[in-house]
C-alpha atoms as a PDB file:
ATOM      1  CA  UNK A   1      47.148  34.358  94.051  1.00  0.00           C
ATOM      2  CA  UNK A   2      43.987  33.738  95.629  1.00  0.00           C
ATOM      3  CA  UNK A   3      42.396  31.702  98.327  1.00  0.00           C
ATOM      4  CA  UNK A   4      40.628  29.950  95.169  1.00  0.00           C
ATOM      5  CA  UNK A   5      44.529  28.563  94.167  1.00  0.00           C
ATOM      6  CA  UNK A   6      45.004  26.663  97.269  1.00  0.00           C
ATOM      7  CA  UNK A   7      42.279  24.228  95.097  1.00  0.00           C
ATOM      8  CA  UNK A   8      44.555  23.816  92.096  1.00  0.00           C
ATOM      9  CA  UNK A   9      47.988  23.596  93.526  1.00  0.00           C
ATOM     10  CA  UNK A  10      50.496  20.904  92.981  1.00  0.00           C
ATOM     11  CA  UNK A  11      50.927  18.149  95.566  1.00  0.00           C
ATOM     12  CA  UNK A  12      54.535  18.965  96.040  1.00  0.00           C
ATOM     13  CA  UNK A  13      54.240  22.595  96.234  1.00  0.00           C
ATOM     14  CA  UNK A  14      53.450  24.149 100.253  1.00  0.00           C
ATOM     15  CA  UNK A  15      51.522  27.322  99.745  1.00  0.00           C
ATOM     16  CA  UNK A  16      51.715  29.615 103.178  1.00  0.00           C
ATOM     17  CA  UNK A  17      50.024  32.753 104.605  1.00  0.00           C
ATOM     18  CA  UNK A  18      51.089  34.635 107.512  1.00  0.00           C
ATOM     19  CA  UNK A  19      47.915  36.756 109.895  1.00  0.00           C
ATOM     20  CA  UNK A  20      48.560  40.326 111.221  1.00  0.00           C
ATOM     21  CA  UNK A  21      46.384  42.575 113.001  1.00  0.00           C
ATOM     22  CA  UNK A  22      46.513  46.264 111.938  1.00  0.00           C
ATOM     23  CA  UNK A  23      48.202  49.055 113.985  1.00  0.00           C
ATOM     24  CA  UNK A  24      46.537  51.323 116.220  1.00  0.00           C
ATOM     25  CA  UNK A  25      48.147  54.432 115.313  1.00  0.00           C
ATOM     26  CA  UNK A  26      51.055  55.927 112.598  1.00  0.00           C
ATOM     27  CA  UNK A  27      53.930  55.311 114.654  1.00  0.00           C
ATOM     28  CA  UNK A  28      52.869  51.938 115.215  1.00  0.00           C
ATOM     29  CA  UNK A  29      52.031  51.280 111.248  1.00  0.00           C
ATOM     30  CA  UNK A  30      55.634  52.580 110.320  1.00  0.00           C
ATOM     31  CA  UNK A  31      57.249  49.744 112.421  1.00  0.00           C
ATOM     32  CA  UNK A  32      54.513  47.414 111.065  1.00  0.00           C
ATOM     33  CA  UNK A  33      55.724  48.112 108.094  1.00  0.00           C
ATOM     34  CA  UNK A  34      58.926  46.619 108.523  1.00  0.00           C
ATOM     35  CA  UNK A  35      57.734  43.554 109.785  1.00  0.00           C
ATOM     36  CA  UNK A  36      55.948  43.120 106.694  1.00  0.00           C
ATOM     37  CA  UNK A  37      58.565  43.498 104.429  1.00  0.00           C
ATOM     38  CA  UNK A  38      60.601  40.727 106.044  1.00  0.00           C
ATOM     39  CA  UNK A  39      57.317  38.736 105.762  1.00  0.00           C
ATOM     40  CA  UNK A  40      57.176  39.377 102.211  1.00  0.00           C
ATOM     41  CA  UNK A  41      60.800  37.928 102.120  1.00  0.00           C
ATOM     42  CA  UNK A  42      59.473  34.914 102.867  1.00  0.00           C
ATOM     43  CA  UNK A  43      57.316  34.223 100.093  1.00  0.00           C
ATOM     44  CA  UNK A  44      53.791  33.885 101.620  1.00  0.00           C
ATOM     45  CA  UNK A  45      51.195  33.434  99.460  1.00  0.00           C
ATOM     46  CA  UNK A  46      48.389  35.475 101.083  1.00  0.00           C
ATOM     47  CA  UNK A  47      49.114  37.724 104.220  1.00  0.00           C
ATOM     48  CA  UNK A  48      45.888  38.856 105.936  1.00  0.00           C
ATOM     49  CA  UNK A  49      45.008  41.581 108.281  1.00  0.00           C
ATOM     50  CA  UNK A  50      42.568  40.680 111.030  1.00  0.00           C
ATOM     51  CA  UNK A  51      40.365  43.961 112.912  1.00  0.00           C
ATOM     52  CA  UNK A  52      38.864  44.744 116.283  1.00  0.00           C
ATOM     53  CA  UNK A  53      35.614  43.269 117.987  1.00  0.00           C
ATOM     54  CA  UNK A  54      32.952  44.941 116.381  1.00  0.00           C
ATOM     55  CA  UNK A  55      34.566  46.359 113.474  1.00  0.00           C
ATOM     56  CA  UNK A  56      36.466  48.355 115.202  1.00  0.00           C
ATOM     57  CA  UNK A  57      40.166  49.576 113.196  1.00  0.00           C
ATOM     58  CA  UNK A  58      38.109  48.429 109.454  1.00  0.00           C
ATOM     59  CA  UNK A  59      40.008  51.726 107.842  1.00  0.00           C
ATOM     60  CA  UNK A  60      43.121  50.575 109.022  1.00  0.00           C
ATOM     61  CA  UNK A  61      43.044  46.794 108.082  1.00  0.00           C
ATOM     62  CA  UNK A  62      41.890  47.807 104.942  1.00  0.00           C
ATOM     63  CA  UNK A  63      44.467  50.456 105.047  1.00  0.00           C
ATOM     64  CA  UNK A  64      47.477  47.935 106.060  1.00  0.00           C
ATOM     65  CA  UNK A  65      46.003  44.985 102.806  1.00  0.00           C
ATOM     66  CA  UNK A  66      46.490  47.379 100.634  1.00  0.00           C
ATOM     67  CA  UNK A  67      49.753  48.510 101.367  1.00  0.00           C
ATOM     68  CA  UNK A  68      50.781  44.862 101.054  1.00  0.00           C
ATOM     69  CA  UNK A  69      49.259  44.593  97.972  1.00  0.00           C
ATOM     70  CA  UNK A  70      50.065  47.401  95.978  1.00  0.00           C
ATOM     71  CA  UNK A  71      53.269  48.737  97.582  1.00  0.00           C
ATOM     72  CA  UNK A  72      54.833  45.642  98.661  1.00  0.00           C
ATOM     73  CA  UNK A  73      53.495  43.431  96.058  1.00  0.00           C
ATOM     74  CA  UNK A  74      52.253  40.845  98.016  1.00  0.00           C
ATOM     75  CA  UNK A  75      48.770  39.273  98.072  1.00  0.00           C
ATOM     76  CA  UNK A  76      46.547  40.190 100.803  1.00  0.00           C
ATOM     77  CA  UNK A  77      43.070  39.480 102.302  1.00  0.00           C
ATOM     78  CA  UNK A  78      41.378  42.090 104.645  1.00  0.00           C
ATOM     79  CA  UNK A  79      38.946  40.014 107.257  1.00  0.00           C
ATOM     80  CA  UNK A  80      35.519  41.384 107.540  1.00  0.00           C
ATOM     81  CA  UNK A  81      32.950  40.567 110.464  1.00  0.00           C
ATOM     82  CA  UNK A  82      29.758  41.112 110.708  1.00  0.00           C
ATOM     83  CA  UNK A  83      28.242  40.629 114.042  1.00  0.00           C
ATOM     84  CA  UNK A  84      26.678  44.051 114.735  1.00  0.00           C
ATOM     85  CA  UNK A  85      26.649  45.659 110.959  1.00  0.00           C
ATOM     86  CA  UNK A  86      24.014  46.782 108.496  1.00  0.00           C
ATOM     87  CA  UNK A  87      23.714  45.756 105.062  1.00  0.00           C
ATOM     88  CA  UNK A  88      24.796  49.244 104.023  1.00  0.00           C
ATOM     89  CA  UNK A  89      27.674  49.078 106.702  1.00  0.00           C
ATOM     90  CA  UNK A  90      29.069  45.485 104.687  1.00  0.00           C
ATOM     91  CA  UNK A  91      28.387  47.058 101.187  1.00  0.00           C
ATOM     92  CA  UNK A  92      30.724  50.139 102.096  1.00  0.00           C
ATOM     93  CA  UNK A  93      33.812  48.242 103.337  1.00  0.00           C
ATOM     94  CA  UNK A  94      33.122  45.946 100.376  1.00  0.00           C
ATOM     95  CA  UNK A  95      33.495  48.852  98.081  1.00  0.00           C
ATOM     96  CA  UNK A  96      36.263  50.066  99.881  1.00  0.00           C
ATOM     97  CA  UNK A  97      37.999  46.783  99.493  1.00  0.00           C
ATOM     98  CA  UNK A  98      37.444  46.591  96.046  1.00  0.00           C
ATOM     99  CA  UNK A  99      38.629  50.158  95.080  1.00  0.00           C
ATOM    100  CA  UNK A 100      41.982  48.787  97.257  1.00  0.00           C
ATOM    101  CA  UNK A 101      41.608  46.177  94.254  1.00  0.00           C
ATOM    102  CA  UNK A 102      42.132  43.293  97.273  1.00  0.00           C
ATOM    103  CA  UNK A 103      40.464  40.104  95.944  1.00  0.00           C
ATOM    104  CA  UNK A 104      40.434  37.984  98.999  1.00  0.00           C
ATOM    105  CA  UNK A 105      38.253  38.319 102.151  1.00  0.00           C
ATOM    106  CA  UNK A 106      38.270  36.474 105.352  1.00  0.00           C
ATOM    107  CA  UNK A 107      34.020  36.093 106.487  1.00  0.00           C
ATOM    108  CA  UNK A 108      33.942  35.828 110.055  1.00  0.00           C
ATOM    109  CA  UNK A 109      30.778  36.785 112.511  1.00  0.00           C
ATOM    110  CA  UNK A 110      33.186  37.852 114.817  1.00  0.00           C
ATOM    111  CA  UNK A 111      33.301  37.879 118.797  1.00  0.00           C
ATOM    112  CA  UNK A 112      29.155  38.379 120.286  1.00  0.00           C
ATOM    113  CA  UNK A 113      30.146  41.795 122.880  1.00  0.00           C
ATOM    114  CA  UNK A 114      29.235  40.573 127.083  1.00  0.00           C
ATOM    115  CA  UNK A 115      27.232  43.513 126.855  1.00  0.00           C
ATOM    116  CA  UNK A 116      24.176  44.355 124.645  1.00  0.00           C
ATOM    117  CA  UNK A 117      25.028  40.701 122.601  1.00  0.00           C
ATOM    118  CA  UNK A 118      22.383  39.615 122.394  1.00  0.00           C
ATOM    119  CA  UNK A 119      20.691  42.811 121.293  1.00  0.00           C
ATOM    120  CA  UNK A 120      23.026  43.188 117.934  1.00  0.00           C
ATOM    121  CA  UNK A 121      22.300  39.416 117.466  1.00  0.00           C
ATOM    122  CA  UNK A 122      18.467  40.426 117.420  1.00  0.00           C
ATOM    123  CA  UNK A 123      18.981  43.970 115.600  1.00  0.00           C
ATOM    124  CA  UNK A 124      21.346  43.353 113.497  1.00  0.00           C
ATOM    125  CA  UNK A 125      21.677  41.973 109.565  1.00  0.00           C
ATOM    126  CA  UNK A 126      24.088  39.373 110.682  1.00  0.00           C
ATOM    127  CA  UNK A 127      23.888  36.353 112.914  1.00  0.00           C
ATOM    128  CA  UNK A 128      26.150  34.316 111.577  1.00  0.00           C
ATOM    129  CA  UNK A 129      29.216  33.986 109.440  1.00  0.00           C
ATOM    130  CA  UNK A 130      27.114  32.150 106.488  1.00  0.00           C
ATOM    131  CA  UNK A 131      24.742  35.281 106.051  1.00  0.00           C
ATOM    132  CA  UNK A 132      27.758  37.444 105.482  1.00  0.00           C
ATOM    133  CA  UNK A 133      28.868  34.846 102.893  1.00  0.00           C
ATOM    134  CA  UNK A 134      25.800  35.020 100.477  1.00  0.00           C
ATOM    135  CA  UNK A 135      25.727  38.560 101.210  1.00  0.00           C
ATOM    136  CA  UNK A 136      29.539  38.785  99.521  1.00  0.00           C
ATOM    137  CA  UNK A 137      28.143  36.217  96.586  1.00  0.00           C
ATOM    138  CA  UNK A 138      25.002  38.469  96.267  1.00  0.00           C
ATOM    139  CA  UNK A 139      26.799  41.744  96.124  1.00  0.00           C
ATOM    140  CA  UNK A 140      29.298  40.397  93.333  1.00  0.00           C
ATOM    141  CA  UNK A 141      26.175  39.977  91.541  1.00  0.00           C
ATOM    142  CA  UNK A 142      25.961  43.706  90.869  1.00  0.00           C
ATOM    143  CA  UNK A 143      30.060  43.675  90.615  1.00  0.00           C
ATOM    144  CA  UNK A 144      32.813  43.194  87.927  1.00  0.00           C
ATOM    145  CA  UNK A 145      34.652  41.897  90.847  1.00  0.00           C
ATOM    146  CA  UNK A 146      34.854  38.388  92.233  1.00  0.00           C
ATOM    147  CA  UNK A 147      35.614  37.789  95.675  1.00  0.00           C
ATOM    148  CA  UNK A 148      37.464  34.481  96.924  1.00  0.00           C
ATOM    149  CA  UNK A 149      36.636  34.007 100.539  1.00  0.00           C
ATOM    150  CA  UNK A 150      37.863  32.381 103.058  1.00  0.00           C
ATOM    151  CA  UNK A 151      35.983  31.037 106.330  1.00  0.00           C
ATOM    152  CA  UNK A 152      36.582  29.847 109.771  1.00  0.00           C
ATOM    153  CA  UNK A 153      36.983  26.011 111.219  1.00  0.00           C
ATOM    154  CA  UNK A 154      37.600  24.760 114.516  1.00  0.00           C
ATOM    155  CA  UNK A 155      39.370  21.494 114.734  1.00  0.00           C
ATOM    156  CA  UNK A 156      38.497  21.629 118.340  1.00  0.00           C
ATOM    157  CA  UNK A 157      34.830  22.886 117.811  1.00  0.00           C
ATOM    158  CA  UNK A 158      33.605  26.689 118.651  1.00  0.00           C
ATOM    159  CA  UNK A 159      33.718  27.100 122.027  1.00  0.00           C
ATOM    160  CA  UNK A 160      30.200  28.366 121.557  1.00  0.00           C
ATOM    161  CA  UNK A 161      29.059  25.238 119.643  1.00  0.00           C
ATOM    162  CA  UNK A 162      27.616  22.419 122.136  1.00  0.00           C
ATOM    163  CA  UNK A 163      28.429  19.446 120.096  1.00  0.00           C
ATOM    164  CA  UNK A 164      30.722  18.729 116.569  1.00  0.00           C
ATOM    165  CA  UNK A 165      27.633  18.179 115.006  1.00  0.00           C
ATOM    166  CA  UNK A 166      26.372  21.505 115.250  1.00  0.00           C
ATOM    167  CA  UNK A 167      29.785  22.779 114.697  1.00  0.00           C
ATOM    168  CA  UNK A 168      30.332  20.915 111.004  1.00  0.00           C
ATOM    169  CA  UNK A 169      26.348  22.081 110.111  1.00  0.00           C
ATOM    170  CA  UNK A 170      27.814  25.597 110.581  1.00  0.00           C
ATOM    171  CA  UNK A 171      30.497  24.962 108.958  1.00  0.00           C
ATOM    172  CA  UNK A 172      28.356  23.511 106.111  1.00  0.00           C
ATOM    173  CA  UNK A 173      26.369  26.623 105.238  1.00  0.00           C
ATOM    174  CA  UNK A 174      29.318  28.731 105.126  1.00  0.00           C
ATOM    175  CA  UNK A 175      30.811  26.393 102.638  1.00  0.00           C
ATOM    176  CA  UNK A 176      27.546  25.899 100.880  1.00  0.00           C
ATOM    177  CA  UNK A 177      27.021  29.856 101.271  1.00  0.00           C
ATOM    178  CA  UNK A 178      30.181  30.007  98.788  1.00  0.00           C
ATOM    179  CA  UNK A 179      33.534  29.945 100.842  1.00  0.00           C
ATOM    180  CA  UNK A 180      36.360  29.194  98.781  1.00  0.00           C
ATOM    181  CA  UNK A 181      39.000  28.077 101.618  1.00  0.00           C
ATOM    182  CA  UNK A 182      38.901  27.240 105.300  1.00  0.00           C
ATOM    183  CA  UNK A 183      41.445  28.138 107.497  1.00  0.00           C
ATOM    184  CA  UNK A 184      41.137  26.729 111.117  1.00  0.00           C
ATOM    185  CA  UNK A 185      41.692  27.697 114.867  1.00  0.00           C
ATOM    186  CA  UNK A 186      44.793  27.719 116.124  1.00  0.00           C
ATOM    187  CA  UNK A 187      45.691  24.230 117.614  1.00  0.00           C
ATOM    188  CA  UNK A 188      48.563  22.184 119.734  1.00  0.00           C
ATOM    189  CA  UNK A 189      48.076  18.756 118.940  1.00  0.00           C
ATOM    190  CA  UNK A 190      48.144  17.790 115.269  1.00  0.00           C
ATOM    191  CA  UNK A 191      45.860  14.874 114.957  1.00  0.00           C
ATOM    192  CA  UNK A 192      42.816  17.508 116.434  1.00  0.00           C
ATOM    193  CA  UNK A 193      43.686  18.382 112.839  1.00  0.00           C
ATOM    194  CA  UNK A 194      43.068  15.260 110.949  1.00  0.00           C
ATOM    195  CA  UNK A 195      40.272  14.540 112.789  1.00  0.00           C
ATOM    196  CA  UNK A 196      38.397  17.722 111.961  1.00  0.00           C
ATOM    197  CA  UNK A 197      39.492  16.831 108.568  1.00  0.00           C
ATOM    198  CA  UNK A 198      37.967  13.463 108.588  1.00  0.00           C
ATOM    199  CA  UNK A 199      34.812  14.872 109.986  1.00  0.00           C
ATOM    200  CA  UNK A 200      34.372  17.377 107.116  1.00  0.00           C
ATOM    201  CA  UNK A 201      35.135  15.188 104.164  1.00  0.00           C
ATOM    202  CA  UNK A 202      31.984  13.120 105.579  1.00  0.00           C
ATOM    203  CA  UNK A 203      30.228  15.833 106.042  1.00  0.00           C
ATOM    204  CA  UNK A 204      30.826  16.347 101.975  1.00  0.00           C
ATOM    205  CA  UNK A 205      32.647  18.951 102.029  1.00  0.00           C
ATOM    206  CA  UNK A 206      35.577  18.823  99.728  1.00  0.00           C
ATOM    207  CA  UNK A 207      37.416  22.358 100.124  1.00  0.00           C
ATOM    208  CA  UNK A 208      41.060  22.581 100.936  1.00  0.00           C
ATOM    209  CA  UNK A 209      41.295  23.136 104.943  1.00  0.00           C
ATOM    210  CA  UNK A 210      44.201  25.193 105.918  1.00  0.00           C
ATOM    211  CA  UNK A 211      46.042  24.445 109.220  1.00  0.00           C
ATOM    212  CA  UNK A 212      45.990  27.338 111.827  1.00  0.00           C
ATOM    213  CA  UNK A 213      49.293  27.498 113.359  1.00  0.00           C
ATOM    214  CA  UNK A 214      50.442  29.890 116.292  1.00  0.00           C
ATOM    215  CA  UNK A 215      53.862  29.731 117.699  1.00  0.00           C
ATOM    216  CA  UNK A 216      54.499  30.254 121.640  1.00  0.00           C
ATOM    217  CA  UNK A 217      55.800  33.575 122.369  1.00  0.00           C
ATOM    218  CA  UNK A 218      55.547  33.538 126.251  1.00  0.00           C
ATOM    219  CA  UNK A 219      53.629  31.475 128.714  1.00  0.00           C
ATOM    220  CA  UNK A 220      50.971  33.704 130.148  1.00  0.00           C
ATOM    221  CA  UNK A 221      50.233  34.124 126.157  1.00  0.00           C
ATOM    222  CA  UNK A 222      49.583  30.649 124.930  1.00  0.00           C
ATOM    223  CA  UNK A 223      47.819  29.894 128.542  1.00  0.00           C
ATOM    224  CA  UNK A 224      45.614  33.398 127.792  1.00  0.00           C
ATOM    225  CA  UNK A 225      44.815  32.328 123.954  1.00  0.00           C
ATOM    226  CA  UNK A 226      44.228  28.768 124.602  1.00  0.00           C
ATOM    227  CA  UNK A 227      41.364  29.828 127.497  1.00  0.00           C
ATOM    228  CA  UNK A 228      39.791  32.318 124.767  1.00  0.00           C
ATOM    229  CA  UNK A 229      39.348  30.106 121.810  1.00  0.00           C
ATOM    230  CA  UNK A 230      39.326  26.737 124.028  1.00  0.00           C
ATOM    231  CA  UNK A 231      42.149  25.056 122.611  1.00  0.00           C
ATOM    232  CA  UNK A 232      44.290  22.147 124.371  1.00  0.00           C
ATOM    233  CA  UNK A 233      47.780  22.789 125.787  1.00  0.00           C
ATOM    234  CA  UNK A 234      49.529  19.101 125.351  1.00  0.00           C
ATOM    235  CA  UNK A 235      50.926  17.808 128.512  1.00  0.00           C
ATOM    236  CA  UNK A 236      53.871  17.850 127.307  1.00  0.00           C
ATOM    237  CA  UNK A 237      54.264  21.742 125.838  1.00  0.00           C
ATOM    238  CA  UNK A 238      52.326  22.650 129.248  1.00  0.00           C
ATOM    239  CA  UNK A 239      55.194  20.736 131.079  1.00  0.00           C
ATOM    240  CA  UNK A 240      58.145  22.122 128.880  1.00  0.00           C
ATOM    241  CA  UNK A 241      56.438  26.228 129.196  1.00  0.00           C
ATOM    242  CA  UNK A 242      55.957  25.659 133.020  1.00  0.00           C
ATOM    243  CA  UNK A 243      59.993  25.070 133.212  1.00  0.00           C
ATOM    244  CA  UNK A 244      60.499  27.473 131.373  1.00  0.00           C
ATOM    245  CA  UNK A 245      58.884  29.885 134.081  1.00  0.00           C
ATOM    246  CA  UNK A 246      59.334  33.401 133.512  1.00  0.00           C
ATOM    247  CA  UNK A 247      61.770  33.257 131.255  1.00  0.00           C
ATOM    248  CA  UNK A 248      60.585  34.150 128.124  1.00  0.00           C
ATOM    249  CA  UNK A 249      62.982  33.422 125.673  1.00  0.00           C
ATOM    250  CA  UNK A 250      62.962  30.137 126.775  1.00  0.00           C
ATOM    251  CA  UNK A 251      59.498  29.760 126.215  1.00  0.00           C
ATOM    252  CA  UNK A 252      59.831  31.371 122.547  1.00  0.00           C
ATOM    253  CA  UNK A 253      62.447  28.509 122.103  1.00  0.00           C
ATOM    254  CA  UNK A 254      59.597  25.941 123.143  1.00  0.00           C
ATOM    255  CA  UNK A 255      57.259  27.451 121.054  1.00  0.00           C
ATOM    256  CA  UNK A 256      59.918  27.521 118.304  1.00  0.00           C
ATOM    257  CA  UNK A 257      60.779  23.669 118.792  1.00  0.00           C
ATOM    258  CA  UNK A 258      56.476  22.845 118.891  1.00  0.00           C
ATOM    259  CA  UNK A 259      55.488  24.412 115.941  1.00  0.00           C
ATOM    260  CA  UNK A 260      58.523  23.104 113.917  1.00  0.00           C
ATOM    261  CA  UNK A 261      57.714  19.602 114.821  1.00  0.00           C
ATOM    262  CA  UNK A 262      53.946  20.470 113.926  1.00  0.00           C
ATOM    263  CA  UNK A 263      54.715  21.779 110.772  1.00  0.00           C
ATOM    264  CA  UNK A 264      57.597  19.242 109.635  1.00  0.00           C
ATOM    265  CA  UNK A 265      54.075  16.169 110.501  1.00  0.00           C
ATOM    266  CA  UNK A 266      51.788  18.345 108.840  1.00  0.00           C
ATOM    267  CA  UNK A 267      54.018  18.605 104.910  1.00  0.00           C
ATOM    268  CA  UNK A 268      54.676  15.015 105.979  1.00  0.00           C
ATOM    269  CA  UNK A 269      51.029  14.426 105.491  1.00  0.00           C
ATOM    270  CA  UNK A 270      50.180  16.601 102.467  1.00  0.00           C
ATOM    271  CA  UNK A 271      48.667  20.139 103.699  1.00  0.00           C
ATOM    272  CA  UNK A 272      47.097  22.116 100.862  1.00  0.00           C
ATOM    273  CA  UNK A 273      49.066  25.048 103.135  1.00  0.00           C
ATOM    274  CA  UNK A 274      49.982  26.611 106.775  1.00  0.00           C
ATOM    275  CA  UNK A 275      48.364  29.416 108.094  1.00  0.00           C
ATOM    276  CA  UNK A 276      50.514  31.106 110.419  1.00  0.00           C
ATOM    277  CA  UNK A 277      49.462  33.618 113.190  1.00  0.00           C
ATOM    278  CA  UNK A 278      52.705  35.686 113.766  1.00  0.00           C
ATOM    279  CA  UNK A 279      51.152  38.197 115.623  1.00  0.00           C
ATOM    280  CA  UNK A 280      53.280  40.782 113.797  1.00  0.00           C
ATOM    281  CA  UNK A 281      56.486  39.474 114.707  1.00  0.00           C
ATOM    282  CA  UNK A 282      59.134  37.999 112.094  1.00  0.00           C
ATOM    283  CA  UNK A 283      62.509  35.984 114.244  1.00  0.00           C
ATOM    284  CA  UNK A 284      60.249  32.800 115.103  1.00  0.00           C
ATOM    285  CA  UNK A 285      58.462  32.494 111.760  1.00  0.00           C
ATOM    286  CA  UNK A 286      61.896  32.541 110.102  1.00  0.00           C
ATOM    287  CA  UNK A 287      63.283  29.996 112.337  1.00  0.00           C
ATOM    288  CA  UNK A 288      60.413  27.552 111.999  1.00  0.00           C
ATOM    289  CA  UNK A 289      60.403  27.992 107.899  1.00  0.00           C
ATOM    290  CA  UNK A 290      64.388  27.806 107.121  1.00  0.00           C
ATOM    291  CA  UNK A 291      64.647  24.657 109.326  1.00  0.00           C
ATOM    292  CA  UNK A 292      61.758  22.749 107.677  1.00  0.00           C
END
């Protein structure tokens, strides 16, 4: 399938996609591998493969979508920034893609560096997320193949973005740049996702919005993420994680128990699909699936 599908599937049916980031060496890629098969066992949809700041590890996410999509047999989607890139520097991983015959792309800018930002925002092609979108449209121009794409929303607005306004009217020229599918920050608190819903159907924008879901692994990682990306902790997970101390396994089992309930409200409510970031681990995201 592609990210186009999530558009045309049946109400009953839950379509999900599982995020990995790519390995940093061999070693690491041979026990990556085996992760990925037990994803695959799963039946996700889509599995993509996120890369550095600044482009950095491109070979190798390209490198790990196609090994999910023409050895293991699973659809994939390689995501591509472009915060700091030429023209000529998109075109080539776009070719690269498309010899890996991978029909899905994930169009992010991608993180502005503390130093010399502001410089690549000045120098480079890129600002923002949208011009890499027409870029992708444009370059299929030229191109037998056809590109669904996929873009970022944030249910709790970019941490960047000084109002939701602004925020949506980003989120706007993506869409009306040609995105297929938005997938959205990773979030706590479930009705931070219907609202961002709301506000984007009245915004006019009628593409199916994926939930972002991330399941606790430890503490000091859900406390780290949250600060990054400026996402909530609930009261209530914050209270349950801080009892849990350093005990890590019982903060996987909180994470395990929070994401279940999330996903069990979001089918409950009709999700086009789940987007899960597993962070290249397998035991939770079984859990949470065979008990929902």
């Amino acid at each position: 399938m592609d990210f186009s599908e999530y558009k045309n599937k049946k109400k009953d049916a839950l379509l999900i996609s599982f995020e990995v980031f790519p390995p940093k060496d061999d070693p690491e890629f041979e026990k990556l591998k085996d992760t990925l098969a037990r994803l695959a066992e799963l039946s996700p949809g889509i599995i993509t493969v996120t890369h550095g700041a600044m482009g950095k590890g491109r070979k190798r996410t390209v490198e790990v979508a196609s090994y999910i999509k023409n050895v293991i047999g699973t659809e994939s989607a390689c995501h591509l920034t472009c915060i700091g890139s030429s023209e000529k520097e998109i075109d080539l991983m776009l070719e690269q893609i498309e010899r890996e015959k991978i029909r899905n792309i994930v169009a992010l800018r991608g993180d502005i560096p503390q130093e010399n930002g502001e410089k690549l925002l000045s120098e480079g092609a890129f600002q923002h997320a949208n011009q890499l979108v027409e870029h992708i449209r444009k370059y299929e121009k030229e191109k037998p193949q056809q590109f669904s794409i996929a873009v970022a929303g944030y249910p709790e607005k970019h941490i960047e973005s000084p109002s939701f306004e602004e925020d949506i009217s980003n989120l706007k020229k993506k869409v009306d740049a040609g995105a297929n599918i938005i997938i959205t920050q990773l979030f706590f608190d479930n009705r931070y996702y219907f609202d961002y819903v709301d506000r984007v159907r009245a915004a006019g924008i009628d593409l199916p919005v994926i939930p972002g879901l991330m399941p606790v692994l430890s503490s000091r990682q859900v406390i780290r993420i949250s600060s990054l990306c400026g996402t909530e902790i609930p009261e209530a997970l914050r209270k349950r994680l801080e009892d849990a101390g350093d005990d890590n396994r019982k903060a996987v089992e909180v994470g395990i128990a929070q994401c279940r309930n999330q996903v069990r409200e979001l089918i409950a409510e009709g999700v086009p699909g789940i987007h899960f970031y597993v962070l290249n681990r397998t035991s939770h995201i079984e859990r949470i699936l065979e008990s929902v």
